[in-house]
Every structure is written in C-alpha cells, then in structure tokens.
PDB file of N, CA and C in Angstrom:
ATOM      1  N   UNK A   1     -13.194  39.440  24.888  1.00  0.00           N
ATOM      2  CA  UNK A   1     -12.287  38.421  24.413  1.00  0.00           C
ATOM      3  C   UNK A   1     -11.671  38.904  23.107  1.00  0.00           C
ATOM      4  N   UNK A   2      -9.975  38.999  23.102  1.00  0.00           N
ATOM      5  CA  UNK A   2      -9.505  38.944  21.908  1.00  0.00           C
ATOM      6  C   UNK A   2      -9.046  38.183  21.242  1.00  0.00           C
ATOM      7  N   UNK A   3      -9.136  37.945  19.749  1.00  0.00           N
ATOM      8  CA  UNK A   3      -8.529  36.763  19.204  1.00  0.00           C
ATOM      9  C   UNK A   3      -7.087  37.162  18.312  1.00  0.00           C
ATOM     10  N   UNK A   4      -6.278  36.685  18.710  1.00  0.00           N
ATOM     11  CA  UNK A   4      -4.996  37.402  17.872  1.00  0.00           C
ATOM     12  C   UNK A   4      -4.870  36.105  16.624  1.00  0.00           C
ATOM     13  N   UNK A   5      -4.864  36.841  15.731  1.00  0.00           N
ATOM     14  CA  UNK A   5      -5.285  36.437  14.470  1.00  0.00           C
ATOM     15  C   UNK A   5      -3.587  36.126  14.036  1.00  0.00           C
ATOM     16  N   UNK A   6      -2.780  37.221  14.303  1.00  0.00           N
ATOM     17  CA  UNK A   6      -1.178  36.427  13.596  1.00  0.00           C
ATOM     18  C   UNK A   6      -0.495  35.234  14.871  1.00  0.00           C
ATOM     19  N   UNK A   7      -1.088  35.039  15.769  1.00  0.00           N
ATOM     20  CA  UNK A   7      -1.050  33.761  16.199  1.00  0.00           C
ATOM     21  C   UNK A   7      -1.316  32.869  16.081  1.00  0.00           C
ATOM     22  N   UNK A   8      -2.616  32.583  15.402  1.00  0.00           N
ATOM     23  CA  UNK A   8      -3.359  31.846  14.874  1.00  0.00           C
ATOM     24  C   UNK A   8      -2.904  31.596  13.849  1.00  0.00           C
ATOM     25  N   UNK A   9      -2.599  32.321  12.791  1.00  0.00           N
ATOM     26  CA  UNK A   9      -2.054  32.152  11.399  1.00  0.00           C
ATOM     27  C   UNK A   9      -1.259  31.356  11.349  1.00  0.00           C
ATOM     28  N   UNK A  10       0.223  32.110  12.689  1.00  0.00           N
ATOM     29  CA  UNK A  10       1.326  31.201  12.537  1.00  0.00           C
ATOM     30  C   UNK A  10       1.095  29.648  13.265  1.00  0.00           C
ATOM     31  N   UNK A  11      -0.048  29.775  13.586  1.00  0.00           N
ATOM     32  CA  UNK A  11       0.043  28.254  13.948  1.00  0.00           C
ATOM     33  C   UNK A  11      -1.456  27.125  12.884  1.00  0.00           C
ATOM     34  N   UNK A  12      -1.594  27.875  11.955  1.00  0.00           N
ATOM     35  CA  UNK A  12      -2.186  27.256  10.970  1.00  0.00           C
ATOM     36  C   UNK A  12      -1.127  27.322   9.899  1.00  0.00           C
ATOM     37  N   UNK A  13      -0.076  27.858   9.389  1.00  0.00           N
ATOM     38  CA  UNK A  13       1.033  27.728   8.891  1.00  0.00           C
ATOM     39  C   UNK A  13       2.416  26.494   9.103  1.00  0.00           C
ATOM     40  N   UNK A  14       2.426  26.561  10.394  1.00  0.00           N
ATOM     41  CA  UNK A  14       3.416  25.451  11.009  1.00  0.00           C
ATOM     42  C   UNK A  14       2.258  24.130  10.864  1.00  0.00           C
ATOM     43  N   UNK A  15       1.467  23.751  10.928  1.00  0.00           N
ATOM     44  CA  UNK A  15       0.661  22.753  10.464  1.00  0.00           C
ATOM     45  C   UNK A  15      -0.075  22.707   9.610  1.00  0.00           C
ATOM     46  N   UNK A  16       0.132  23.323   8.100  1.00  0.00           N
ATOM     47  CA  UNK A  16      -0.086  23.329   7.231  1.00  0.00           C
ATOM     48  C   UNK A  16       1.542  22.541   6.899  1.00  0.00           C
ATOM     49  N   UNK A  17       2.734  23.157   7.242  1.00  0.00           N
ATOM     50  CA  UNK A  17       3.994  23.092   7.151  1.00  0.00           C
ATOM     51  C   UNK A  17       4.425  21.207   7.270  1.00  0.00           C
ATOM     52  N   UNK A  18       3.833  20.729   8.654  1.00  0.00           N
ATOM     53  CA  UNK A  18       3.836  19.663   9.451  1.00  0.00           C
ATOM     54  C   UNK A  18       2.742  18.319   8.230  1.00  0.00           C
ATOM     55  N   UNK A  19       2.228  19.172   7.772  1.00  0.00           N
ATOM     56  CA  UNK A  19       0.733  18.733   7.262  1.00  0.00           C
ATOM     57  C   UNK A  19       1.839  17.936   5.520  1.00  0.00           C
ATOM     58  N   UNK A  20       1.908  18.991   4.875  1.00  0.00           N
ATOM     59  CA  UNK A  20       3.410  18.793   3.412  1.00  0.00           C
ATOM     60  C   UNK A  20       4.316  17.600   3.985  1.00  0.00           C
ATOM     61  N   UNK A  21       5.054  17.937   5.179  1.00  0.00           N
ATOM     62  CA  UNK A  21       5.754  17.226   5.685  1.00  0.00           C
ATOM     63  C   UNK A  21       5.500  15.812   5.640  1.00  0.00           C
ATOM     64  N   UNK A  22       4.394  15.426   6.557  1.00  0.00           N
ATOM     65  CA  UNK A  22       3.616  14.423   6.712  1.00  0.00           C
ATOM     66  C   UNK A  22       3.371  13.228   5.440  1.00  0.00           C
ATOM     67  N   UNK A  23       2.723  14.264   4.846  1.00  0.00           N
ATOM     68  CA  UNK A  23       2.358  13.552   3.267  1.00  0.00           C
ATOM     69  C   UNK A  23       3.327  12.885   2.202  1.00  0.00           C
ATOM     70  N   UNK A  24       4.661  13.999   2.346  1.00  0.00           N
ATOM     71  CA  UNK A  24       5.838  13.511   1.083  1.00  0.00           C
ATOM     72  C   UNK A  24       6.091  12.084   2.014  1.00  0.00           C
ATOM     73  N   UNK A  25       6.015  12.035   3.325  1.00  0.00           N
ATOM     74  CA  UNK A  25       6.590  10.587   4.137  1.00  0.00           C
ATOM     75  C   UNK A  25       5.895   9.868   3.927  1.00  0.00           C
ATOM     76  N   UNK A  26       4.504   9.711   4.030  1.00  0.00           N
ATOM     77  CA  UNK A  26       3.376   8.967   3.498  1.00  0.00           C
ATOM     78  C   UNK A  26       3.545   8.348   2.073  1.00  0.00           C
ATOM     79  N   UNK A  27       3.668   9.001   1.109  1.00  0.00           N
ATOM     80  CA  UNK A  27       3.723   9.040  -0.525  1.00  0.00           C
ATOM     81  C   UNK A  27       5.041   8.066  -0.527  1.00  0.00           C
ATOM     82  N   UNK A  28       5.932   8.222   0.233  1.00  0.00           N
ATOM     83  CA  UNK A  28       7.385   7.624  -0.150  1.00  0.00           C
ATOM     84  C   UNK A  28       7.237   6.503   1.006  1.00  0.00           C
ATOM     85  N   UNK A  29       6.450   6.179   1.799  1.00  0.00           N
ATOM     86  CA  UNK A  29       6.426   4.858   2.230  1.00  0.00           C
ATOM     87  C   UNK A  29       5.393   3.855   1.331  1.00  0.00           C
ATOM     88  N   UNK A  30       4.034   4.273   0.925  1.00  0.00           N
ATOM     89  CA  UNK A  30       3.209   4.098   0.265  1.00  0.00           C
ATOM     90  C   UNK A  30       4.397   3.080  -1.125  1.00  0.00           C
ATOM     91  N   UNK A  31       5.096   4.363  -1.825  1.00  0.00           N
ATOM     92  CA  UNK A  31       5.507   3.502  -3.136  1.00  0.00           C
ATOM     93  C   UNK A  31       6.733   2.227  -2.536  1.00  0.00           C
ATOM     94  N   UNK A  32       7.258   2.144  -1.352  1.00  0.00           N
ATOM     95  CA  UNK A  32       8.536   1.769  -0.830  1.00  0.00           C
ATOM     96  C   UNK A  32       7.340   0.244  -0.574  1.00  0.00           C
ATOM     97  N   UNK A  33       6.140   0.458   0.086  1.00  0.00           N
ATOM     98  CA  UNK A  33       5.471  -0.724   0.523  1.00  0.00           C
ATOM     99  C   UNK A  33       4.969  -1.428  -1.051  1.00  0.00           C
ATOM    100  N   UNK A  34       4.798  -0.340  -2.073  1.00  0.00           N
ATOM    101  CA  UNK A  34       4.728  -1.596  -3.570  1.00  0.00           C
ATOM    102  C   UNK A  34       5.867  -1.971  -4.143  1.00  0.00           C
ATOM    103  N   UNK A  35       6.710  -1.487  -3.866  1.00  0.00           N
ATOM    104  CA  UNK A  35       7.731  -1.909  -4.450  1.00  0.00           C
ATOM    105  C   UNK A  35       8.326  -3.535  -3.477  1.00  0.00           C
ATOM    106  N   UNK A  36       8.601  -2.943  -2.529  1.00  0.00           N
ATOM    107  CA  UNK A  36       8.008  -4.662  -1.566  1.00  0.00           C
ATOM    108  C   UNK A  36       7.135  -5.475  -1.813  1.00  0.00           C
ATOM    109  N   UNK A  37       6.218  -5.156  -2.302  1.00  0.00           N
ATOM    110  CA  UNK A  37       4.986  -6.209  -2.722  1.00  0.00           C
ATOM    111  C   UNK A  37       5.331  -6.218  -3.969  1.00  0.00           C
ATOM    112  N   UNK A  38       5.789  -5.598  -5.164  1.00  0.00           N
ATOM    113  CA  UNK A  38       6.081  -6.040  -6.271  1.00  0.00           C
ATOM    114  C   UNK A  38       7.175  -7.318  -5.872  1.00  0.00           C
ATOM    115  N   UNK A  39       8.069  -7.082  -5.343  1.00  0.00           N
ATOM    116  CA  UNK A  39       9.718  -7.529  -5.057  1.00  0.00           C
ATOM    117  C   UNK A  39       9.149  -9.212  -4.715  1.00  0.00           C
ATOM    118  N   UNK A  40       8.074  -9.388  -3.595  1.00  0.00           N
ATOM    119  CA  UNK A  40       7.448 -10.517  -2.748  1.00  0.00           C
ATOM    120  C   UNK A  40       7.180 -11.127  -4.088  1.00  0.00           C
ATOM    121  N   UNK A  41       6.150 -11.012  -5.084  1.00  0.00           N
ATOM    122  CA  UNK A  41       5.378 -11.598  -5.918  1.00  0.00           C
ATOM    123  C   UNK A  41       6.235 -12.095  -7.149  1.00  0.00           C
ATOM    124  N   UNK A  42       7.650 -11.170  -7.062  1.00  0.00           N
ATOM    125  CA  UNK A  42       8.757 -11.703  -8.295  1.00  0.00           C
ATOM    126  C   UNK A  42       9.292 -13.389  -7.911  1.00  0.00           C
ATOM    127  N   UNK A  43       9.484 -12.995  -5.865  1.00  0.00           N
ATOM    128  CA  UNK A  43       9.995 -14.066  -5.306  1.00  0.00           C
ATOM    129  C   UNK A  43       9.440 -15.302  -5.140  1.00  0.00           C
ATOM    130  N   UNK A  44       8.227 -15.378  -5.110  1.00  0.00           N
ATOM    131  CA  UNK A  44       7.322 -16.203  -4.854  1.00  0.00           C
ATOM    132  C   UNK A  44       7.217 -16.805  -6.564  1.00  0.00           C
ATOM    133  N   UNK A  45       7.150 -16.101  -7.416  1.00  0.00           N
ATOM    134  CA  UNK A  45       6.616 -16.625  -8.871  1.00  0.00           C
ATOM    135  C   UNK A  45       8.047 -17.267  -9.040  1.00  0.00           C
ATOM    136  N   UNK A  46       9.076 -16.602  -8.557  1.00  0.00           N
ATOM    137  CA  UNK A  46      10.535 -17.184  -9.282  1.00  0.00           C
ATOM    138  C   UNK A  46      10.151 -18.854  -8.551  1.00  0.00           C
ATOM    139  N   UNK A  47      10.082 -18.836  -7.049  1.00  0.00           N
ATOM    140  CA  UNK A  47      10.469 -20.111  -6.395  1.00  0.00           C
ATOM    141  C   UNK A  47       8.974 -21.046  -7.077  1.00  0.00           C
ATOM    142  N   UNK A  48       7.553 -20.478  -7.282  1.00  0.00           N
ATOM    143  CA  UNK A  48       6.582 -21.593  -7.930  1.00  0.00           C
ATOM    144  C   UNK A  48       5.719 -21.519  -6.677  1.00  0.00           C
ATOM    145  N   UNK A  49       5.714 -20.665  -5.876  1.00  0.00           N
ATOM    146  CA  UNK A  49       4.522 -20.423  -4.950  1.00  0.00           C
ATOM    147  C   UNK A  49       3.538 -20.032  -5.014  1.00  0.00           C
ATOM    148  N   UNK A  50       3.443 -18.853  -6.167  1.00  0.00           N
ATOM    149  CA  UNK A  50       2.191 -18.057  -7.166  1.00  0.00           C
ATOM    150  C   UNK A  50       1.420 -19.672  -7.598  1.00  0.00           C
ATOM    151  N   UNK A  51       2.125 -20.197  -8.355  1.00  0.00           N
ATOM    152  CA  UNK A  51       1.727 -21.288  -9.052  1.00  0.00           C
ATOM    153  C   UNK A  51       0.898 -22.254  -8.351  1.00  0.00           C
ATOM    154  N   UNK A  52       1.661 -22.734  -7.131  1.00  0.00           N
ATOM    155  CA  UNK A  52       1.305 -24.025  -6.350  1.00  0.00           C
ATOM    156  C   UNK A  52      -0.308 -23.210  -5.814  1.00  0.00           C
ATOM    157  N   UNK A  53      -0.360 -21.926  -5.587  1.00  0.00           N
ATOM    158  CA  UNK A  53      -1.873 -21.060  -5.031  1.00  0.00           C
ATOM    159  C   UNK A  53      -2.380 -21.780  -6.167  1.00  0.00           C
ATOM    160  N   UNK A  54      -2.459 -20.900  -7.195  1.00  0.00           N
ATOM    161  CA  UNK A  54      -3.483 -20.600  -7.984  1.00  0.00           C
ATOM    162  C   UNK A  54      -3.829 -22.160  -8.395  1.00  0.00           C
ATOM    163  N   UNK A  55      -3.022 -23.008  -8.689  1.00  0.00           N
ATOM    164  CA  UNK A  55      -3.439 -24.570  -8.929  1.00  0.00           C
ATOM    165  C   UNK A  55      -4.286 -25.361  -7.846  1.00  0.00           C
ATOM    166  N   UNK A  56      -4.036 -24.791  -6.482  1.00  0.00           N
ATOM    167  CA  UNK A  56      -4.566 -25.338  -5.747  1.00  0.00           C
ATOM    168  C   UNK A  56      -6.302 -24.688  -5.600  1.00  0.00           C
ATOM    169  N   UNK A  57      -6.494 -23.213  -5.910  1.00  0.00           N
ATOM    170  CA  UNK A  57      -7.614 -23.100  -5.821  1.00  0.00           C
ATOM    171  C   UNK A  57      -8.536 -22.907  -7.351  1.00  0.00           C
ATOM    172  N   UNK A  58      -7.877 -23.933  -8.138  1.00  0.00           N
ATOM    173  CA  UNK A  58      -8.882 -24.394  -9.258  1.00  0.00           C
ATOM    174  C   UNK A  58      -9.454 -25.660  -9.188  1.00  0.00           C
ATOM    175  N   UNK A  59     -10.673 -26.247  -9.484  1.00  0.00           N
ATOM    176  CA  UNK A  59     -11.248 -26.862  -9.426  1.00  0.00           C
ATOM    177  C   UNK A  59     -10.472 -28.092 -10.424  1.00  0.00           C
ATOM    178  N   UNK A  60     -10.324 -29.601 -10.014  1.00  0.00           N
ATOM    179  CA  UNK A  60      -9.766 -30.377 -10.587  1.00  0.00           C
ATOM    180  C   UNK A  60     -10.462 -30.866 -11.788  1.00  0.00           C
ATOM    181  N   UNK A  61     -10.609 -30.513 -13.219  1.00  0.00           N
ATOM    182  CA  UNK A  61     -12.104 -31.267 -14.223  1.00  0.00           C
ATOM    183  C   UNK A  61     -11.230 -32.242 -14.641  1.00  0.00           C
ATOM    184  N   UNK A  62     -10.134 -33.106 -14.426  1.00  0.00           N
ATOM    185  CA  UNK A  62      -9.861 -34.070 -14.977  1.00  0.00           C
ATOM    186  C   UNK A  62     -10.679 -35.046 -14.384  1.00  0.00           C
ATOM    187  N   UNK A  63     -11.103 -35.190 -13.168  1.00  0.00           N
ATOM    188  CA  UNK A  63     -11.756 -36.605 -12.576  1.00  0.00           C
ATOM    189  C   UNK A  63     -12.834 -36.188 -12.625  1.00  0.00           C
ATOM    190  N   UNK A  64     -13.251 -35.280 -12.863  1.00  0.00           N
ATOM    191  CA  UNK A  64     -15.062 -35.345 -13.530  1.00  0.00           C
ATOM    192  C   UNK A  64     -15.657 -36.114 -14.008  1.00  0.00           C
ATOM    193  N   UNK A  65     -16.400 -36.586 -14.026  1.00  0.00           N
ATOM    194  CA  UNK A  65     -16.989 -37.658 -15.288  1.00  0.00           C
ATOM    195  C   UNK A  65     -18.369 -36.886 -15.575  1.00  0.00           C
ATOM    196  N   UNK A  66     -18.983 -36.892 -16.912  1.00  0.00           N
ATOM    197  CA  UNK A  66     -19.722 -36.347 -17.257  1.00  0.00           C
ATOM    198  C   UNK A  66     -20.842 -37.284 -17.678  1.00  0.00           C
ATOM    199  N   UNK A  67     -22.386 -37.065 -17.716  1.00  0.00           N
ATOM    200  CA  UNK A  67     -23.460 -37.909 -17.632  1.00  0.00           C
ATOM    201  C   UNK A  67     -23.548 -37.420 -18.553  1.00  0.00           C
TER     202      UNK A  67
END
C-alpha cells in the first residue's frame, strides 16, 4: 500500500482553506446576531417592555404588612 502524501496535503490544505473560510462567516454572523440583539433590547426599552418584565418579576413590598 502506497500513501501519496502530496495528495493528502492538497487535500488537508483545501480544508484547512474551507476551514478560514468557514470561520470569517461564523465571526460575521456571530457579531450581525448581537448587533440584532443589541438593536431588540434598544426597541423594547424605547417602547417600556424591558420595564413592564422586570416590574413584573419583582416582588410587590408595598402590600406587605409587617409583624
């Protein structure tokens, strides 16, 4: 059995190649998906939706009464 080694190369090269490729698309969807989630959380705080959450999951201590 022979193993041809510049075949191999060139095809650990083209997917090394595929591999760069891959990643810069990754990296630039990655910041494109925070920048969407930044963009969501501007929209939501502008309209008072952040707000209406976070009020709703605090505990009410005005009708407390204390012993």
């Amino acid at each position: 059995m022979f193993l041809d080694v510049g075949k191999m190369q060139a095809e650990y090269d083209a997917m090394a190649a595929q591999k760069a490729k891959l990643k810069k698309t990754y990296q630039t969807a990655e910041k494109e998906a925070a920048e969407v989630d930044k963009q969501l959380k501007n929209i939501r705080q502008y309209l008072g939706i952040e707000k209406e959450k976070q009020e709703k999951s605090k505990p009410n201590r005005k009708h407390e009464t204390s012993l």
